[in-house]
Each structure stands twice: as structure tokens, then as C-alpha cells.
PDB file of N, CA and C in Angstrom:
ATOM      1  N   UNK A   1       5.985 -63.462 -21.006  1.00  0.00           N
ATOM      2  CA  UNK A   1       6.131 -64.877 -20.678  1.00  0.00           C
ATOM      3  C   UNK A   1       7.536 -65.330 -21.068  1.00  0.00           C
ATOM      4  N   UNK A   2       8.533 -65.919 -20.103  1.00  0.00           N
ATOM      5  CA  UNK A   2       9.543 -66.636 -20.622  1.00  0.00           C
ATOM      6  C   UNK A   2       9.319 -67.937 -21.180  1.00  0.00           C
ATOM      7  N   UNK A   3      10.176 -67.847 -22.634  1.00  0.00           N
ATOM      8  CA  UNK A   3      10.385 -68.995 -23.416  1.00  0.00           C
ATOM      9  C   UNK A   3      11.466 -69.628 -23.080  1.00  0.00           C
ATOM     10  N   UNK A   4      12.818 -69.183 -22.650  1.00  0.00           N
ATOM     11  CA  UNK A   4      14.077 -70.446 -22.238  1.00  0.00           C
ATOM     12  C   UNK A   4      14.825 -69.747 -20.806  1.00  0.00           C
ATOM     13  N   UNK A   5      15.337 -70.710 -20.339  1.00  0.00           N
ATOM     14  CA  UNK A   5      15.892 -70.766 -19.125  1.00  0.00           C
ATOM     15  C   UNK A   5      17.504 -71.028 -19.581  1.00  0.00           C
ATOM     16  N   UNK A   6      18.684 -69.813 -19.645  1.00  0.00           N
ATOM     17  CA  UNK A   6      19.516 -70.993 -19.467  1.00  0.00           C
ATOM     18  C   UNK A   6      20.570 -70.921 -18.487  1.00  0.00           C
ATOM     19  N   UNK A   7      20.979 -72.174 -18.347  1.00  0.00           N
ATOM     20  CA  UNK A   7      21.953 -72.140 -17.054  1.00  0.00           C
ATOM     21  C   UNK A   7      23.496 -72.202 -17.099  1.00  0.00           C
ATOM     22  N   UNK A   8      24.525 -71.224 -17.214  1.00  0.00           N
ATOM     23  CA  UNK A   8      25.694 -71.532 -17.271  1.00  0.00           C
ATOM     24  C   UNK A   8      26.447 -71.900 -15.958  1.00  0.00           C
ATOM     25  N   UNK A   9      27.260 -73.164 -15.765  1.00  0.00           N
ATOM     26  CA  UNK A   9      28.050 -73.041 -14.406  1.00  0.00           C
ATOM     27  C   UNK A   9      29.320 -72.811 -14.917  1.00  0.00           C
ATOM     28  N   UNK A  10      29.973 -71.594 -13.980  1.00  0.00           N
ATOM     29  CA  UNK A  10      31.534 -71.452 -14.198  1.00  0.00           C
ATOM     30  C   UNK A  10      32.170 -71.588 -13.121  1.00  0.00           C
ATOM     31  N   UNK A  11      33.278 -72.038 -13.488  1.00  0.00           N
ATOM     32  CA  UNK A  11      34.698 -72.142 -12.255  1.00  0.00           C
ATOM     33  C   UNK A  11      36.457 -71.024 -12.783  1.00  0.00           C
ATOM     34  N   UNK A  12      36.425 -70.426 -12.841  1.00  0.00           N
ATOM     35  CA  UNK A  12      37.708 -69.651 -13.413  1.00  0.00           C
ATOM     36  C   UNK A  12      37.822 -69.897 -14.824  1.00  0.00           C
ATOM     37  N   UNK A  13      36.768 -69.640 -15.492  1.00  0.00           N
ATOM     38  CA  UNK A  13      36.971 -69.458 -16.870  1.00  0.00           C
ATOM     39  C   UNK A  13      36.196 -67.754 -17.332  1.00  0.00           C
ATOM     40  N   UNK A  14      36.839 -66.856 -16.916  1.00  0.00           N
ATOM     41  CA  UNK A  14      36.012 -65.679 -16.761  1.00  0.00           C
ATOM     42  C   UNK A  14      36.186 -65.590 -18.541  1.00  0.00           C
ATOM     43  N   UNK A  15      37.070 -65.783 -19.368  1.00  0.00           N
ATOM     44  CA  UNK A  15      36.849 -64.913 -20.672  1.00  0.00           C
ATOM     45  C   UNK A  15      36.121 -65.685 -21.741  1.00  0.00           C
ATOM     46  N   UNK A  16      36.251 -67.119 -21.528  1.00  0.00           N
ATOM     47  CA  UNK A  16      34.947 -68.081 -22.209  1.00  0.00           C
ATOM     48  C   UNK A  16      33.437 -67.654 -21.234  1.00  0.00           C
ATOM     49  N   UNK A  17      33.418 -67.242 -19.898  1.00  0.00           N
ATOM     50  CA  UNK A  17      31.809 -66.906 -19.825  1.00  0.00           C
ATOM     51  C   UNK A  17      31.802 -65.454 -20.367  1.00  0.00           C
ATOM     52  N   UNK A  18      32.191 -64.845 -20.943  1.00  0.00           N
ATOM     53  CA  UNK A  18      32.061 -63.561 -20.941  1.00  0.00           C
ATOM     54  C   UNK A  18      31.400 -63.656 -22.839  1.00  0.00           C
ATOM     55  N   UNK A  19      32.339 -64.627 -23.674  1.00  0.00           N
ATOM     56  CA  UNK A  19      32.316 -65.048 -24.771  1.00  0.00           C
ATOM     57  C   UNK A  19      30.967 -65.501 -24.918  1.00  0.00           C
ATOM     58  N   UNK A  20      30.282 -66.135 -24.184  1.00  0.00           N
ATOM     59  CA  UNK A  20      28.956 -67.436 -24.269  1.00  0.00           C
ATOM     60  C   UNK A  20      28.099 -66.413 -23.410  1.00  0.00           C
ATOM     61  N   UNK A  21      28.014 -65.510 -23.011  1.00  0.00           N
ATOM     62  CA  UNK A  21      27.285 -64.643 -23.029  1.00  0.00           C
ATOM     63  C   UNK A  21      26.634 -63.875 -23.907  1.00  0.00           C
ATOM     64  N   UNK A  22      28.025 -63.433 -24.522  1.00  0.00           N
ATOM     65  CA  UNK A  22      27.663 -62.373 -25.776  1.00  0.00           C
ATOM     66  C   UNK A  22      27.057 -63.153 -26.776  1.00  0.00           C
ATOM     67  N   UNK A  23      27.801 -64.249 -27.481  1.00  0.00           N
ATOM     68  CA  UNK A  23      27.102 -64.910 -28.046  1.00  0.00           C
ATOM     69  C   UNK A  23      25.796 -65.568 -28.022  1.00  0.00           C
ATOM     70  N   UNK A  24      25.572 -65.676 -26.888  1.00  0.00           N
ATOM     71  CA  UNK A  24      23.873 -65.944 -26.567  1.00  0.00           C
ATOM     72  C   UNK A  24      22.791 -65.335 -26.491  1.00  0.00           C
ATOM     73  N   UNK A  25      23.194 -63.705 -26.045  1.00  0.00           N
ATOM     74  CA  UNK A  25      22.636 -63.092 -26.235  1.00  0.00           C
ATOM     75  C   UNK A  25      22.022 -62.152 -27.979  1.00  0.00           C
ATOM     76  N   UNK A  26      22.920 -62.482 -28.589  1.00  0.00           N
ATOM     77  CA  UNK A  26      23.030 -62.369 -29.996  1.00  0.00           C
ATOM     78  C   UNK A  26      22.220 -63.609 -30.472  1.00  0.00           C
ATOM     79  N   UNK A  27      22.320 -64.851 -30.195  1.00  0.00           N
ATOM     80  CA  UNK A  27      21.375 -65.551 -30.698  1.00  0.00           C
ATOM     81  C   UNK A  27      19.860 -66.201 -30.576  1.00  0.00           C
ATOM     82  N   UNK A  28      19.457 -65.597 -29.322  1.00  0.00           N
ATOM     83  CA  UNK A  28      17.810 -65.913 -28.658  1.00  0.00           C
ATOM     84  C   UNK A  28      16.900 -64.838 -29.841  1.00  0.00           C
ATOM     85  N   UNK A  29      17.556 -63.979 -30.203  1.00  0.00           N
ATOM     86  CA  UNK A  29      16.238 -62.777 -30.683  1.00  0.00           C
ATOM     87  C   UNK A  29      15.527 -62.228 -30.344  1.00  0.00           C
ATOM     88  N   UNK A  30      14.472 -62.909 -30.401  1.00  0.00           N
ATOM     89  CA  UNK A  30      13.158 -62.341 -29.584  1.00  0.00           C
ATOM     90  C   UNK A  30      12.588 -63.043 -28.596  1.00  0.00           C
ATOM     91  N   UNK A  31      13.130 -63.981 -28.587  1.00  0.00           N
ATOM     92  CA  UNK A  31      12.911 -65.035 -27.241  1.00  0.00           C
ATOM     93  C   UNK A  31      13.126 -63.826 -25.970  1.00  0.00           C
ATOM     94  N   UNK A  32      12.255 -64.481 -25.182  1.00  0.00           N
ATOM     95  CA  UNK A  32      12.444 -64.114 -24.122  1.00  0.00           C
ATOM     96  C   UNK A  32      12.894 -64.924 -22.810  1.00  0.00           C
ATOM     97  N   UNK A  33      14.424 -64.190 -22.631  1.00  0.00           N
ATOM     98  CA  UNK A  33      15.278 -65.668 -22.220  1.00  0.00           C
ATOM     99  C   UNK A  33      15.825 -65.221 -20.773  1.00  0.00           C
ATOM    100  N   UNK A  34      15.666 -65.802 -19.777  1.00  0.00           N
ATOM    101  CA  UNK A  34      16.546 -65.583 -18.326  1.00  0.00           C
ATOM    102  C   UNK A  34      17.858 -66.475 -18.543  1.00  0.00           C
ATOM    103  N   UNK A  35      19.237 -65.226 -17.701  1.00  0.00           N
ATOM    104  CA  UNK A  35      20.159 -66.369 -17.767  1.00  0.00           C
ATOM    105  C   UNK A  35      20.459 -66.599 -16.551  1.00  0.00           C
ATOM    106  N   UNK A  36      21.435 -67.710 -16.257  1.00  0.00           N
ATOM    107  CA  UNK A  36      21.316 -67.445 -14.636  1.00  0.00           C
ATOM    108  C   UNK A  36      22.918 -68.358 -14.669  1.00  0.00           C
ATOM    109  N   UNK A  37      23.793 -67.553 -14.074  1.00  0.00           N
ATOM    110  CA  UNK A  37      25.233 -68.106 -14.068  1.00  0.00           C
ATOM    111  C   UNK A  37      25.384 -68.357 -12.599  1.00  0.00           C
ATOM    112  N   UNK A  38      25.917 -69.749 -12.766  1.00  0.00           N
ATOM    113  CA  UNK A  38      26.122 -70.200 -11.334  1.00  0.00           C
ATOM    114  C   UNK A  38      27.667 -70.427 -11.148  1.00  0.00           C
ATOM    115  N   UNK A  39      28.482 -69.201  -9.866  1.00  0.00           N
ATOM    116  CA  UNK A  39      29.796 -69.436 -10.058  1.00  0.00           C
ATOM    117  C   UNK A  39      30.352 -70.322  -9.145  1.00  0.00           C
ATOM    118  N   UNK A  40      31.497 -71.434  -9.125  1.00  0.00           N
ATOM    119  CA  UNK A  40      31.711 -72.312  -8.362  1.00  0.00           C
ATOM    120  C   UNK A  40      33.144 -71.589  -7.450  1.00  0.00           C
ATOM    121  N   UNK A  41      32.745 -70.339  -6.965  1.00  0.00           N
ATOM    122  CA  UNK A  41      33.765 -70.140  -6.302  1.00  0.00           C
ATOM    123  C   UNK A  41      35.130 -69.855  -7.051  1.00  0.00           C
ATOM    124  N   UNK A  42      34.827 -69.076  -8.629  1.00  0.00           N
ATOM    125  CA  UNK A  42      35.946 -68.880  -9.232  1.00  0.00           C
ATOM    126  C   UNK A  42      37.093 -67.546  -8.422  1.00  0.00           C
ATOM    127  N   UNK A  43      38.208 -67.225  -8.662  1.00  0.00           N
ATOM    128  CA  UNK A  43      39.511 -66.564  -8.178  1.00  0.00           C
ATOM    129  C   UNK A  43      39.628 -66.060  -9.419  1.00  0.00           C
ATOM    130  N   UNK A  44      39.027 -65.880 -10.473  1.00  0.00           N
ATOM    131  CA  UNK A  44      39.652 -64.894 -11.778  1.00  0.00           C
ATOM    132  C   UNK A  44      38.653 -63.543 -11.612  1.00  0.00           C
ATOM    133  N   UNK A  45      37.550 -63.606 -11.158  1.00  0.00           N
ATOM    134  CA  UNK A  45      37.143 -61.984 -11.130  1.00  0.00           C
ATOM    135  C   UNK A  45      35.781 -62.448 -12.321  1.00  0.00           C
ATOM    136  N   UNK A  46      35.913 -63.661 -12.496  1.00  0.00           N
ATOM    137  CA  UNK A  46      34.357 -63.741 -13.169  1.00  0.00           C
ATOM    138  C   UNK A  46      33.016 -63.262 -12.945  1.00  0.00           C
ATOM    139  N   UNK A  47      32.983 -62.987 -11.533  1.00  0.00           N
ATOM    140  CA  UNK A  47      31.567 -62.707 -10.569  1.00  0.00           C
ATOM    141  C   UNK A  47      31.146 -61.086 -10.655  1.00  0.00           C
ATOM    142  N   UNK A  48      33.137 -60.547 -10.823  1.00  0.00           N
ATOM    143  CA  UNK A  48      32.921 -59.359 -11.055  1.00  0.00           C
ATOM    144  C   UNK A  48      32.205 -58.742 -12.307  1.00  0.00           C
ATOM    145  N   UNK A  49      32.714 -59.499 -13.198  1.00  0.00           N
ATOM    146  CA  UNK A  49      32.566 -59.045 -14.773  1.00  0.00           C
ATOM    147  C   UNK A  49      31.105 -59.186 -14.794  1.00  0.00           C
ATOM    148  N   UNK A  50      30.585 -60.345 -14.708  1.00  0.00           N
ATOM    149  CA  UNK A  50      28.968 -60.584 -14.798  1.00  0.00           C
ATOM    150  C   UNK A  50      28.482 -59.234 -14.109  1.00  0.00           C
ATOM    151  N   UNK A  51      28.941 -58.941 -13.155  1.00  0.00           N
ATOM    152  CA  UNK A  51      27.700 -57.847 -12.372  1.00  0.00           C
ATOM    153  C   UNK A  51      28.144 -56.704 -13.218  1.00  0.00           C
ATOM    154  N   UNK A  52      29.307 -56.463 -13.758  1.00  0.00           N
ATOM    155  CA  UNK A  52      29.620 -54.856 -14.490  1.00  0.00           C
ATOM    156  C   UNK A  52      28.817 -55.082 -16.061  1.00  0.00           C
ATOM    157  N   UNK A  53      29.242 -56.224 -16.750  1.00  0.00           N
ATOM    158  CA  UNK A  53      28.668 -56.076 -17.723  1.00  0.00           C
ATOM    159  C   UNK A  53      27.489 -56.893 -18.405  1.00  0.00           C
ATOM    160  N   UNK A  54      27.073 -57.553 -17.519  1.00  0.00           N
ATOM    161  CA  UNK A  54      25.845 -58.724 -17.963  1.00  0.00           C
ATOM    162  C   UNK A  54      24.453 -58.322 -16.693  1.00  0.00           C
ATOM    163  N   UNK A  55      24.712 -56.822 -16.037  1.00  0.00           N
ATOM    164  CA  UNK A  55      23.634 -57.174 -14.264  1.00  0.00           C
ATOM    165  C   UNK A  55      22.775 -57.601 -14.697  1.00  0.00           C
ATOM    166  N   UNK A  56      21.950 -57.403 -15.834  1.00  0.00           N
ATOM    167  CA  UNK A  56      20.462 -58.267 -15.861  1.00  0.00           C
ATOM    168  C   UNK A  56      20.518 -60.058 -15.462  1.00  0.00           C
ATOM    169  N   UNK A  57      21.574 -60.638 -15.660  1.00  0.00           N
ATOM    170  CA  UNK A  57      22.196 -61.903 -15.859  1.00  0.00           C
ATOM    171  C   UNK A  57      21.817 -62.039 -14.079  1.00  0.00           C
ATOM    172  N   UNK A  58      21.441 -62.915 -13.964  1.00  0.00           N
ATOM    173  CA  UNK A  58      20.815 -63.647 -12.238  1.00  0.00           C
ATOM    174  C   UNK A  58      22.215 -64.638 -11.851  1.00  0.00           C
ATOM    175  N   UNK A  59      22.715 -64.001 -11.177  1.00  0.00           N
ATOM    176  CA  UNK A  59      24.031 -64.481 -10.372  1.00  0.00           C
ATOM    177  C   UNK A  59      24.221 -64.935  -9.308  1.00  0.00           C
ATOM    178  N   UNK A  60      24.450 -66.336  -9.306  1.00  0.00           N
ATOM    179  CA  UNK A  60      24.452 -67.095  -7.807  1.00  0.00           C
ATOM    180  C   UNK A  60      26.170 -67.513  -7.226  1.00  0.00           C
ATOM    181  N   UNK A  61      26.480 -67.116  -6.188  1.00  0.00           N
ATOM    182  CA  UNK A  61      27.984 -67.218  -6.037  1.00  0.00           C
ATOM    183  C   UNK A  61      28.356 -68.071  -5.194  1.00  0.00           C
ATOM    184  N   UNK A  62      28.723 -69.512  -5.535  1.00  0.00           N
ATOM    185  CA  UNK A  62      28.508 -70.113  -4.597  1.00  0.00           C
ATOM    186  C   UNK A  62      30.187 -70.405  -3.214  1.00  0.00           C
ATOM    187  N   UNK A  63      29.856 -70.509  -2.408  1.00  0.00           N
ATOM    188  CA  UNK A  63      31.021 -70.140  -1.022  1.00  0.00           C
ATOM    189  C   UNK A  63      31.808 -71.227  -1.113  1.00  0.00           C
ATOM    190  N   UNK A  64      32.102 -72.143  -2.216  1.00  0.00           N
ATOM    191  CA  UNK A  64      32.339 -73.486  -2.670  1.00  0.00           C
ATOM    192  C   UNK A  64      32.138 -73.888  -3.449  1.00  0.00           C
ATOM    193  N   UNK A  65      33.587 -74.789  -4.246  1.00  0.00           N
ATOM    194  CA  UNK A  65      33.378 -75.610  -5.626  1.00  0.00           C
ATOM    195  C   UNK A  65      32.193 -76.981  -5.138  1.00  0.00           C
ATOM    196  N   UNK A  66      31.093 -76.674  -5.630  1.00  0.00           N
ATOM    197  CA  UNK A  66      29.988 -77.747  -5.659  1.00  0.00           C
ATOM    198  C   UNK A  66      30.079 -78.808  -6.345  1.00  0.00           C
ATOM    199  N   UNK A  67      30.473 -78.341  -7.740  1.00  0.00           N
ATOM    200  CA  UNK A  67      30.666 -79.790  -8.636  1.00  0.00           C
ATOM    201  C   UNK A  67      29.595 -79.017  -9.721  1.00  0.00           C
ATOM    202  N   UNK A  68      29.940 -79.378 -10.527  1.00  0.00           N
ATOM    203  CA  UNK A  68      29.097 -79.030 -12.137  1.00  0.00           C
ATOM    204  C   UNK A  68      27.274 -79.348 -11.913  1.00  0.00           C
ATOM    205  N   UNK A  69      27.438 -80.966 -11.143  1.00  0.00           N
ATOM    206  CA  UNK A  69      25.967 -81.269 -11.032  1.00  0.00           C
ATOM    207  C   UNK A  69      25.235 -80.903  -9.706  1.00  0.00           C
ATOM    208  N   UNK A  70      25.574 -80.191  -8.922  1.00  0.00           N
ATOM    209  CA  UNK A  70      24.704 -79.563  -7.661  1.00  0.00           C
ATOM    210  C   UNK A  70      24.575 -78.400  -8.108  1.00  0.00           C
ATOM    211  N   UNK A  71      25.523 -77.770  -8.683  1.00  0.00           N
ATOM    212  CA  UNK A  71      25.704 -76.137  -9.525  1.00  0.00           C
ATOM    213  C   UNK A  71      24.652 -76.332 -10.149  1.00  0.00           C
ATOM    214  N   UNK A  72      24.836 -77.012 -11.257  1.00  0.00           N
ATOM    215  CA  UNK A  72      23.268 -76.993 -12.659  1.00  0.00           C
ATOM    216  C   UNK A  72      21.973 -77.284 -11.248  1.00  0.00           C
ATOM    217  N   UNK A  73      21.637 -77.723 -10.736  1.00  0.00           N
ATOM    218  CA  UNK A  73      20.630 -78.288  -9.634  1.00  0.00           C
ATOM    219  C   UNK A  73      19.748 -76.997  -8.739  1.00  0.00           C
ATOM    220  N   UNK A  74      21.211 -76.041  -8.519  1.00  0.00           N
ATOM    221  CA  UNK A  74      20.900 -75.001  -8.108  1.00  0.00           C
ATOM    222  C   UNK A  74      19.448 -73.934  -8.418  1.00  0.00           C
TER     223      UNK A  74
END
């Protein structure tokens, strides 16, 4: 059974999501936690990194900067 949901949206900040990953994952425990990163069409290679080193991480890429609040909505 999942206990938390959480939702990161990024736009070209690939080495702070990479940071708030690790760190999150270090702090749930035993929770059982889905993450789900929603990218706003970043140009740094963020989309890449998630799939090499986070694939369990549920990755939505979106074909356009949406805005922070249609992203989280997603």
C-alpha cells in the first residue's frame, strides 16, 4: 500500500533535482513512497539523468513550459 505521493516539478535545474532526490529518498524509510517528476521542458539534460539514475522515479516530459501550477495538476 502507498503511504506518500510526491510531486517534484522541474524546469533546468537538473543538479538541485538530482540533490532532492537523493535526499528524499534517504528520508521516507520505510514509507512506501511514489515519486513522480514533472519536467517543464527543461534544455539541461534533467530528463536524461532521472531515467539513468532515478528509472523507478515516474517521469512525465512535458512538450512545454506549463507553469508550476498545471505541472503540479498533472
Amino acid at each position: 500500500m502507498l503511504d506518500l505521493s510526491v510531486i517534484i516539478v522541474n524546469y533546468n535545474v537538473k543538479a538541485l533535482l538530482e540533490q532532492t532526490l537523493l535526499s528524499a529518498y534517504k528520508a521516507v524509510g520505510q514509507l512506501q513512497v511514489e515519486f513522480i517528476v514533472v519536467d517543464n521542458q527543461s534544455a539541461d539534460g534533467s530528463c536524461d539523468m532521472v531515467k539513468e539514475k532515478f528509472p523507478e522515479v515516474q517521469l512525465i516530459e512535458n512538450k512545454k513550459n506549463t507553469g508550476f501550477s498545471f505541472a503540479n495538476n498533472q
